[in-house]
Protein backbone atom coordinates (compact mmCIF):
# COMPACT_ATOMS: atom_id res chain seq x y z
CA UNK A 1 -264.71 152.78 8.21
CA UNK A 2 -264.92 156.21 9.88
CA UNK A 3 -266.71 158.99 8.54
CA UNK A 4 -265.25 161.58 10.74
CA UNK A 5 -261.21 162.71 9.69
CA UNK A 6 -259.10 163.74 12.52
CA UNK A 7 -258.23 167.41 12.79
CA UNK A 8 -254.69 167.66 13.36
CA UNK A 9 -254.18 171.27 13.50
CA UNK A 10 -256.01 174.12 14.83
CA UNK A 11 -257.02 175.08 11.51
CA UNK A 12 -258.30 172.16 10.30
CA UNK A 13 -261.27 172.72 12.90
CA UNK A 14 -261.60 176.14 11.79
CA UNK A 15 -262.40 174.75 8.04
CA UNK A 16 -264.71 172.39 9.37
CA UNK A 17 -266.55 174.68 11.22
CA UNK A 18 -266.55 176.57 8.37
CA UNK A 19 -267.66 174.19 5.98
CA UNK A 20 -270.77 173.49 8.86
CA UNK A 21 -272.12 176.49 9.29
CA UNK A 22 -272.34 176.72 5.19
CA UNK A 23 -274.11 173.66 5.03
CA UNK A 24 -276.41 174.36 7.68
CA UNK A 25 -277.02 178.20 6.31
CA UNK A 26 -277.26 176.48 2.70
CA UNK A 27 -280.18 173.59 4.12
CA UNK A 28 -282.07 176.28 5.81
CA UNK A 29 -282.35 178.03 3.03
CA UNK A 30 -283.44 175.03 0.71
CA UNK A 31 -286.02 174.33 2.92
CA UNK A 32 -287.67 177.54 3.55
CA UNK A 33 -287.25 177.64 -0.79
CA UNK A 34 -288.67 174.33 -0.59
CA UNK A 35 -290.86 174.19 2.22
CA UNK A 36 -292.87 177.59 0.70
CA UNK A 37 -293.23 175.97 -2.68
CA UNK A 38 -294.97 172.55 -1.33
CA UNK A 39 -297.14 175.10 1.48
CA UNK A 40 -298.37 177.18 -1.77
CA UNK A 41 -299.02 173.99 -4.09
CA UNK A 42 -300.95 172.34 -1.79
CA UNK A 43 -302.60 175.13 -0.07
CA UNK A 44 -303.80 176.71 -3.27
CA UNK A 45 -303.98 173.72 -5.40
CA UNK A 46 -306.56 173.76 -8.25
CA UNK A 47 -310.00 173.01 -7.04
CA UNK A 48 -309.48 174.56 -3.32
CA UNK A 49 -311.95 176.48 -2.15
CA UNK A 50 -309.46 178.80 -0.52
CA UNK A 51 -309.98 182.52 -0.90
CA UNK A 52 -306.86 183.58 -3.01
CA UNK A 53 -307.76 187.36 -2.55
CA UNK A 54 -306.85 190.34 -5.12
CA UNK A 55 -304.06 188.85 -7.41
CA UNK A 56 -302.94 192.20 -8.56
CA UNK A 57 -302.55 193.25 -5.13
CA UNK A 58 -298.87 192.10 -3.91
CA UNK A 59 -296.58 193.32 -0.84
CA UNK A 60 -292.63 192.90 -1.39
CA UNK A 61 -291.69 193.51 2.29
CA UNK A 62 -291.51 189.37 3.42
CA UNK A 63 -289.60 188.68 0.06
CA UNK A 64 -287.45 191.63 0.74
CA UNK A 65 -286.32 190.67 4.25
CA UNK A 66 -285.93 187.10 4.05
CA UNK A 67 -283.60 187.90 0.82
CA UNK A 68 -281.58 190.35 2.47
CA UNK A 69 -281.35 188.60 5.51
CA UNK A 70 -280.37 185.24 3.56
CA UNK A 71 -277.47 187.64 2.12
CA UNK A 72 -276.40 189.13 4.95
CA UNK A 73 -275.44 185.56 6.16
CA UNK A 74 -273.87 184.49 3.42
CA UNK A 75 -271.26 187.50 3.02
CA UNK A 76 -270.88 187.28 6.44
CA UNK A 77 -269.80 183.55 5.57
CA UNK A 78 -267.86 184.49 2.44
CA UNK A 79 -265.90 187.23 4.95
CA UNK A 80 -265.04 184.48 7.25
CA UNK A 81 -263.70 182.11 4.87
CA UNK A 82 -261.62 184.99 3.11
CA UNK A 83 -260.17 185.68 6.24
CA UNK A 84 -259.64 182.45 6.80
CA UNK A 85 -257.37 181.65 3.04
CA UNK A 86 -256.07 184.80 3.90
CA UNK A 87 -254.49 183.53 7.16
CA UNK A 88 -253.20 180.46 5.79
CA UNK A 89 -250.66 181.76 3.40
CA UNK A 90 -249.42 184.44 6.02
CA UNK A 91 -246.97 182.50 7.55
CA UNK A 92 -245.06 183.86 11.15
CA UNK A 93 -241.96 184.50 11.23
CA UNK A 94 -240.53 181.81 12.98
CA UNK A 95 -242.09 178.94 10.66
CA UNK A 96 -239.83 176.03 9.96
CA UNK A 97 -239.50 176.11 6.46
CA UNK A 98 -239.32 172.52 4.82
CA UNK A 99 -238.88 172.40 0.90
CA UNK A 100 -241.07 170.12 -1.09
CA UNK A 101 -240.41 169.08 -4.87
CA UNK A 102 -243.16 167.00 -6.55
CA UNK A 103 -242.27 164.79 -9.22
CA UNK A 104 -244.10 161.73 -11.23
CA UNK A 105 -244.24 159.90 -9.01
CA UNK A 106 -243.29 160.97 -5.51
CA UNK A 107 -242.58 163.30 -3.35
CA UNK A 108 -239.42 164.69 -2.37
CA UNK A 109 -238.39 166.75 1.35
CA UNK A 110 -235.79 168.33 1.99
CA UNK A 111 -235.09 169.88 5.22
CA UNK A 112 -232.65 173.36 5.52
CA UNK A 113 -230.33 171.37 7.66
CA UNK A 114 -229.88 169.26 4.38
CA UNK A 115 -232.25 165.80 5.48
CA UNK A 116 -233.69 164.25 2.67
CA UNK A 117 -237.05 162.11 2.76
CA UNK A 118 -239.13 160.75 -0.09
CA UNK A 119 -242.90 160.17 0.20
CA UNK A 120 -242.60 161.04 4.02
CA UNK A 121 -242.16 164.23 6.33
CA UNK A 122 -241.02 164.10 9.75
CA UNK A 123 -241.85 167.18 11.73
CA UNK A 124 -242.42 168.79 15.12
CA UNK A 125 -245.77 169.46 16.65
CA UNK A 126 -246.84 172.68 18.28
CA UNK A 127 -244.50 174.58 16.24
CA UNK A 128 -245.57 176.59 12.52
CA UNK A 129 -244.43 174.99 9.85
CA UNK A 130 -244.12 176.64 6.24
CA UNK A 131 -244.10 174.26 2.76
CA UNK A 132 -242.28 175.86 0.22
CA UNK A 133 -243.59 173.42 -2.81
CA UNK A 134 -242.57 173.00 -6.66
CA UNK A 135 -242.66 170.77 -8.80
CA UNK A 136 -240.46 169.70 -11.72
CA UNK A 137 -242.45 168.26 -14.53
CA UNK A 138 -246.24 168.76 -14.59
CA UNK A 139 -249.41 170.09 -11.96
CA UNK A 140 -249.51 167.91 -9.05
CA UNK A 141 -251.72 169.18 -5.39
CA UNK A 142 -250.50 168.31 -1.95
CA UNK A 143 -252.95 167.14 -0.32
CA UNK A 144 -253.28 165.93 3.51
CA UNK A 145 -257.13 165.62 4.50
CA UNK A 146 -256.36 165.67 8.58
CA UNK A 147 -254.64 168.88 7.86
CA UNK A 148 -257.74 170.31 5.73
CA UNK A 149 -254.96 170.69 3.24
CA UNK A 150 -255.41 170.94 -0.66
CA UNK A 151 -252.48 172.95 -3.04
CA UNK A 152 -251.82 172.86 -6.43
CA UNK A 153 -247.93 172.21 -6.64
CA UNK A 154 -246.73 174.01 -9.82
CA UNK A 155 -244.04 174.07 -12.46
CA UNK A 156 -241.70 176.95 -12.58
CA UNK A 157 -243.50 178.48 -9.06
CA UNK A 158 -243.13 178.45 -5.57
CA UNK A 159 -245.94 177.81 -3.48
CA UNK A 160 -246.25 178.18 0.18
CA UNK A 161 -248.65 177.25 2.87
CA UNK A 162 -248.06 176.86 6.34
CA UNK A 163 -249.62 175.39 9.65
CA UNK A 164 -248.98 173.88 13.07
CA UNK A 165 -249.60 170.31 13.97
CA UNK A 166 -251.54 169.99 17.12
CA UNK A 167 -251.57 166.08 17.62
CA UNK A 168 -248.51 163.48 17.52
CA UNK A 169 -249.66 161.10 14.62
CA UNK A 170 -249.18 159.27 11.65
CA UNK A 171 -250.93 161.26 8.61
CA UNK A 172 -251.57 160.13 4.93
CA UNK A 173 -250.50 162.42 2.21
CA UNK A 174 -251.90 162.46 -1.42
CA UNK A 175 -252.03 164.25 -4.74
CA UNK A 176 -255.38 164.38 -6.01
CA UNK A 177 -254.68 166.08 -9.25
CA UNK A 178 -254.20 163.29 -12.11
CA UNK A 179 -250.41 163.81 -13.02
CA UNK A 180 -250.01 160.24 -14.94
CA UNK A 181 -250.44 156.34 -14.90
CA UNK A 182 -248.92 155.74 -11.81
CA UNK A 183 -250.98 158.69 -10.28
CA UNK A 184 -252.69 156.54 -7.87
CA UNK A 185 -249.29 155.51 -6.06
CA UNK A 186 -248.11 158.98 -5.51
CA UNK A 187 -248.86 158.85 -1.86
CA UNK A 188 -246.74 159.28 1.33
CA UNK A 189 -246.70 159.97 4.75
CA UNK A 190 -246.49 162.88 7.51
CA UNK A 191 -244.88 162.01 11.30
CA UNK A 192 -245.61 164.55 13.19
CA UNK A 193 -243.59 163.97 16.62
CA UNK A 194 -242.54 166.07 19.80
CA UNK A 195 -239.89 168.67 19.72
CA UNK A 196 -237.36 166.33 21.21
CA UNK A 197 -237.99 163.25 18.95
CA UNK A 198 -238.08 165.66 16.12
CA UNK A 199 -234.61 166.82 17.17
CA UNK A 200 -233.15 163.29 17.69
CA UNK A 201 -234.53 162.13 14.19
CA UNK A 202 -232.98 165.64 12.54
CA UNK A 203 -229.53 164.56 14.28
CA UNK A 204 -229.73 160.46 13.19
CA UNK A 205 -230.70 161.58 9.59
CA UNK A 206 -228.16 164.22 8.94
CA UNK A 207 -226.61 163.11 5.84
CA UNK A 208 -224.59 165.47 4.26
CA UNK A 209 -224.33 169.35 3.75
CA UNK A 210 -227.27 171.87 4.65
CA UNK A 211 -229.06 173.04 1.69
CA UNK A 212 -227.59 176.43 2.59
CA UNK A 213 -223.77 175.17 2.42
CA UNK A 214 -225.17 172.53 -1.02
CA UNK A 215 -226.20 176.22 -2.76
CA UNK A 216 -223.01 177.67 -1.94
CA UNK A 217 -221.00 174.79 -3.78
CA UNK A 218 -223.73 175.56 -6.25
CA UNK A 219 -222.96 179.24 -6.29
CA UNK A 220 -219.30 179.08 -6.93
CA UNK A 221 -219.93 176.01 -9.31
CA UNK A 222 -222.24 178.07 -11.99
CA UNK A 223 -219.58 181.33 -11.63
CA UNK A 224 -222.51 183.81 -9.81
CA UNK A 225 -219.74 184.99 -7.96
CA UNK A 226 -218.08 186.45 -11.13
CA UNK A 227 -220.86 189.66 -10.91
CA UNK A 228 -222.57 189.30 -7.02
CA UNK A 229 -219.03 188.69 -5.69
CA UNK A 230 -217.67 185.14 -4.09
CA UNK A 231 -219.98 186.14 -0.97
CA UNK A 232 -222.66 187.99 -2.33
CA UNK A 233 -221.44 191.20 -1.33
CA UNK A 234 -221.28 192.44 -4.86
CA UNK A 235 -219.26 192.08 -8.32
CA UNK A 236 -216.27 194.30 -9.32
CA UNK A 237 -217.10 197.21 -10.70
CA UNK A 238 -216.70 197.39 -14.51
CA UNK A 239 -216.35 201.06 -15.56
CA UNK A 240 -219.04 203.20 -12.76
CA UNK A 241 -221.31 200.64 -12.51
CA UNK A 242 -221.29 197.23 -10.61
CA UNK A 243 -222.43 194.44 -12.76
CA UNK A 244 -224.84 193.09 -10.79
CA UNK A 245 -226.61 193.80 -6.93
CA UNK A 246 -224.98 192.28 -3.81
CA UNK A 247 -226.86 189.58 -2.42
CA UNK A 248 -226.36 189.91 0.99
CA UNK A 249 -229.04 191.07 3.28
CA UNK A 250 -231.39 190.92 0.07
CA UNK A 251 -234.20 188.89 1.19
CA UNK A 252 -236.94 189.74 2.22
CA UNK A 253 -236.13 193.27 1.13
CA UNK A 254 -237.83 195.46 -1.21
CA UNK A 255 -236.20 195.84 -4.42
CA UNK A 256 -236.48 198.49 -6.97
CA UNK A 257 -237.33 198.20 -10.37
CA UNK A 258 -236.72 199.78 -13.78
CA UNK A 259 -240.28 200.27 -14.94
CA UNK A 260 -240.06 202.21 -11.52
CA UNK A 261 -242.30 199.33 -9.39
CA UNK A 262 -240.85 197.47 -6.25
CA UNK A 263 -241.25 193.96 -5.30
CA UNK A 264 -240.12 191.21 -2.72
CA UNK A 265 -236.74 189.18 -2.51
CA UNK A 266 -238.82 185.98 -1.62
CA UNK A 267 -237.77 182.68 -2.90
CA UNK A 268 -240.82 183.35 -5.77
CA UNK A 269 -238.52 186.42 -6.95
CA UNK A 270 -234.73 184.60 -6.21
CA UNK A 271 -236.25 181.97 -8.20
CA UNK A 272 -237.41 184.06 -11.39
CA UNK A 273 -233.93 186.07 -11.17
CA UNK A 274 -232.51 182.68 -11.79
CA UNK A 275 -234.14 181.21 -14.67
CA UNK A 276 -236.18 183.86 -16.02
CA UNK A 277 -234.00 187.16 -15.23
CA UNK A 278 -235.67 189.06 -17.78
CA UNK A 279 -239.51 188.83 -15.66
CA UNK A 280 -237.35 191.24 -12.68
CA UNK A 281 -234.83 193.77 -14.09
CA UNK A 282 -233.33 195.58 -11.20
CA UNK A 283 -232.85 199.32 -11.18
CA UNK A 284 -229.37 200.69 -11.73
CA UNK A 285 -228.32 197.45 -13.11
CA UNK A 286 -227.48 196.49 -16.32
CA UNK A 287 -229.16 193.48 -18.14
CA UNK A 288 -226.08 190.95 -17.66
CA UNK A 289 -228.01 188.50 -16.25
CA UNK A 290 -228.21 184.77 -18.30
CA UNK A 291 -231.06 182.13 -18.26
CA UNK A 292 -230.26 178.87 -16.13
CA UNK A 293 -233.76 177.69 -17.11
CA UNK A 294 -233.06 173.44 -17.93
CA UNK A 295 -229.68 174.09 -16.44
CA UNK A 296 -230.46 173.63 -13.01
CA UNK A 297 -232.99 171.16 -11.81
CA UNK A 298 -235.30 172.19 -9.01
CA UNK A 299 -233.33 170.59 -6.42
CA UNK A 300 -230.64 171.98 -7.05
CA UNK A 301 -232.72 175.28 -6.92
CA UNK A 302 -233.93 174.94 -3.80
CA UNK A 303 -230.17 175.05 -2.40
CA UNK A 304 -228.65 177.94 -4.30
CA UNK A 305 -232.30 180.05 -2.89
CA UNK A 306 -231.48 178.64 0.67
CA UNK A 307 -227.48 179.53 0.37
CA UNK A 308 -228.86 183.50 -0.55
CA UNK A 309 -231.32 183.66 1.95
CA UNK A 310 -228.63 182.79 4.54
CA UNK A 311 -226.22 185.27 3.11
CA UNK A 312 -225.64 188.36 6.01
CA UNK A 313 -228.07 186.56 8.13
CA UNK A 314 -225.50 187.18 11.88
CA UNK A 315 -225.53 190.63 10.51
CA UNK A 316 -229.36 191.52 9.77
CA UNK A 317 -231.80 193.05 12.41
């Protein structure tokens, strides 16, 4: 049995030296604690001889320095692991995004160009990758210990993480929150592989559509294009207003609101203007918008969010 986890990516030996220098700070300071309490008990134990001096007489400048200096390290600790989370949900640009839906009791991948993998994820090293996790029936946490990896996966929420894979490897996957009785057996697998094996196993696993050309099917199937138009690029106009905004070039754009705020097109907010259209209502829009909550699974989700995401993509910046 080893003791000592691999550390995969270049963040997992961030963590752990992290995680050392807290332990080490935190021992120090139990045994000065310590260490002054056993000096004083025996030193000035009853009976001793010892001249104790004026009680009433005291000096606060060695309590006073060793506290502040005790603090000092610790924010400086707390500073560096903030930066640290802080980092870790900032994903670059160029991330591969890979979609993962938990479920009891497995895990299911899908790749944008539509590959589909359950309890396993095949990826390339030395390049970021981005997890954009959900799941579709109660709390499960992705979890992938030679990563340094620990998320709550969520119902009805995205949530992303990303990181880069430094070593070519075989990596075990968990959740490790209790989701159910066959908790334990929700476990799976990461491959992490060179670019060009990644790209061979991407071609001999292509299956079927992309998710972006699955949400488009998806699109036309539920009638979106009745208000955003067959494209995206906006609904007929009915009277001076259009019935709903164009969709095209909308992500990752800010969009206005009618309590007068802005947020993000991310797949958090495409999501929510899905199944919960009332949580966003767009300025200069009427409130046209129906529920698809229960109507579409998460799966199927996934695809229509990928299809607008790709919408005006050859034409944006």
């Amino acid at each position: 049995m080893s003791f000592v986890l691999p550390q995969a990516t270049a963040e997992a030996a961030e963590v752990d030296h992290l995680i050392l220098a807290l332990t080490l700070v935190s021992c120090a300071v139990l045994l000065l604690v310590y260490g002054l309490m056993w000096l004083y008990m025996i030193k000035y134990r009853a009976g001793s001889a010892l001249d104790r001096g004026a009680p009433m007489q005291k000096t606060w400048r060695l309590e006073i320095a060793w506290t502040t200096a005790t603090l000092m390290i610790f924010f400086g600790l707390f500073l560096w692991g903030a930066d640290l989370y802080v980092r870790l949900f900032q994903a670059p640009a160029n991330a591969l995004r890979v979609y993962v839906v938990g479920k009891q009791w497995l895990w299911k991948i899908e790749h944008e160009g539509g590959q589909r993998e359950i309890n396993a994820l095949h990826l390339p090293i030395s390049r970021p990758i981005q997890l954009v996790m959900t799941s579709e029936d109660v709390i499960h946490d992705f979890s992938l210990p030679a990563f340094r990896i620990k998320h709550d996966v969520l119902p009805g929420r995205y949530e992303t993480l990303w990181f880069t894979v430094e070593k070519p490897g075989v990596y075990r996957l968990f959740c490790t929150q209790f989701c159910g009785a066959e908790h334990a057996s929700m476990v799976g697998e990461v491959v992490a592989m060179t670019e060009p094996a990644f790209e061979k196993w991407l071609g001999e696993n292509r299956g079927g559509a992309t998710m972006a050309a699955g949400g488009r099917s998806l699109y036309a199937s539920f009638g979106c294009g009745q208000c955003h138009g067959a494209d995206g690029g906006g609904g007929t106009q009915i009277g001076s207003a259009a019935p709903a905004p164009a969709l095209k070039n909308l992500y990752g754009r800010s969009v206005a609101l009618q309590d007068g705020g802005f947020v993000t097109a991310d797949e958090r907010y495409l999501r929510d203007a899905i199944v919960a259209p009332s949580t966003w209502r767009v300025a200069g829009y009427p409130p046209l918008m129906p529920s698809f909550q229960g109507q579409i699974d998460e799966d199927n989700l996934l695809k229509i969010v990928a299809y607008i995401k790709s919408l005006g993509e050859e034409t944006q910046p």
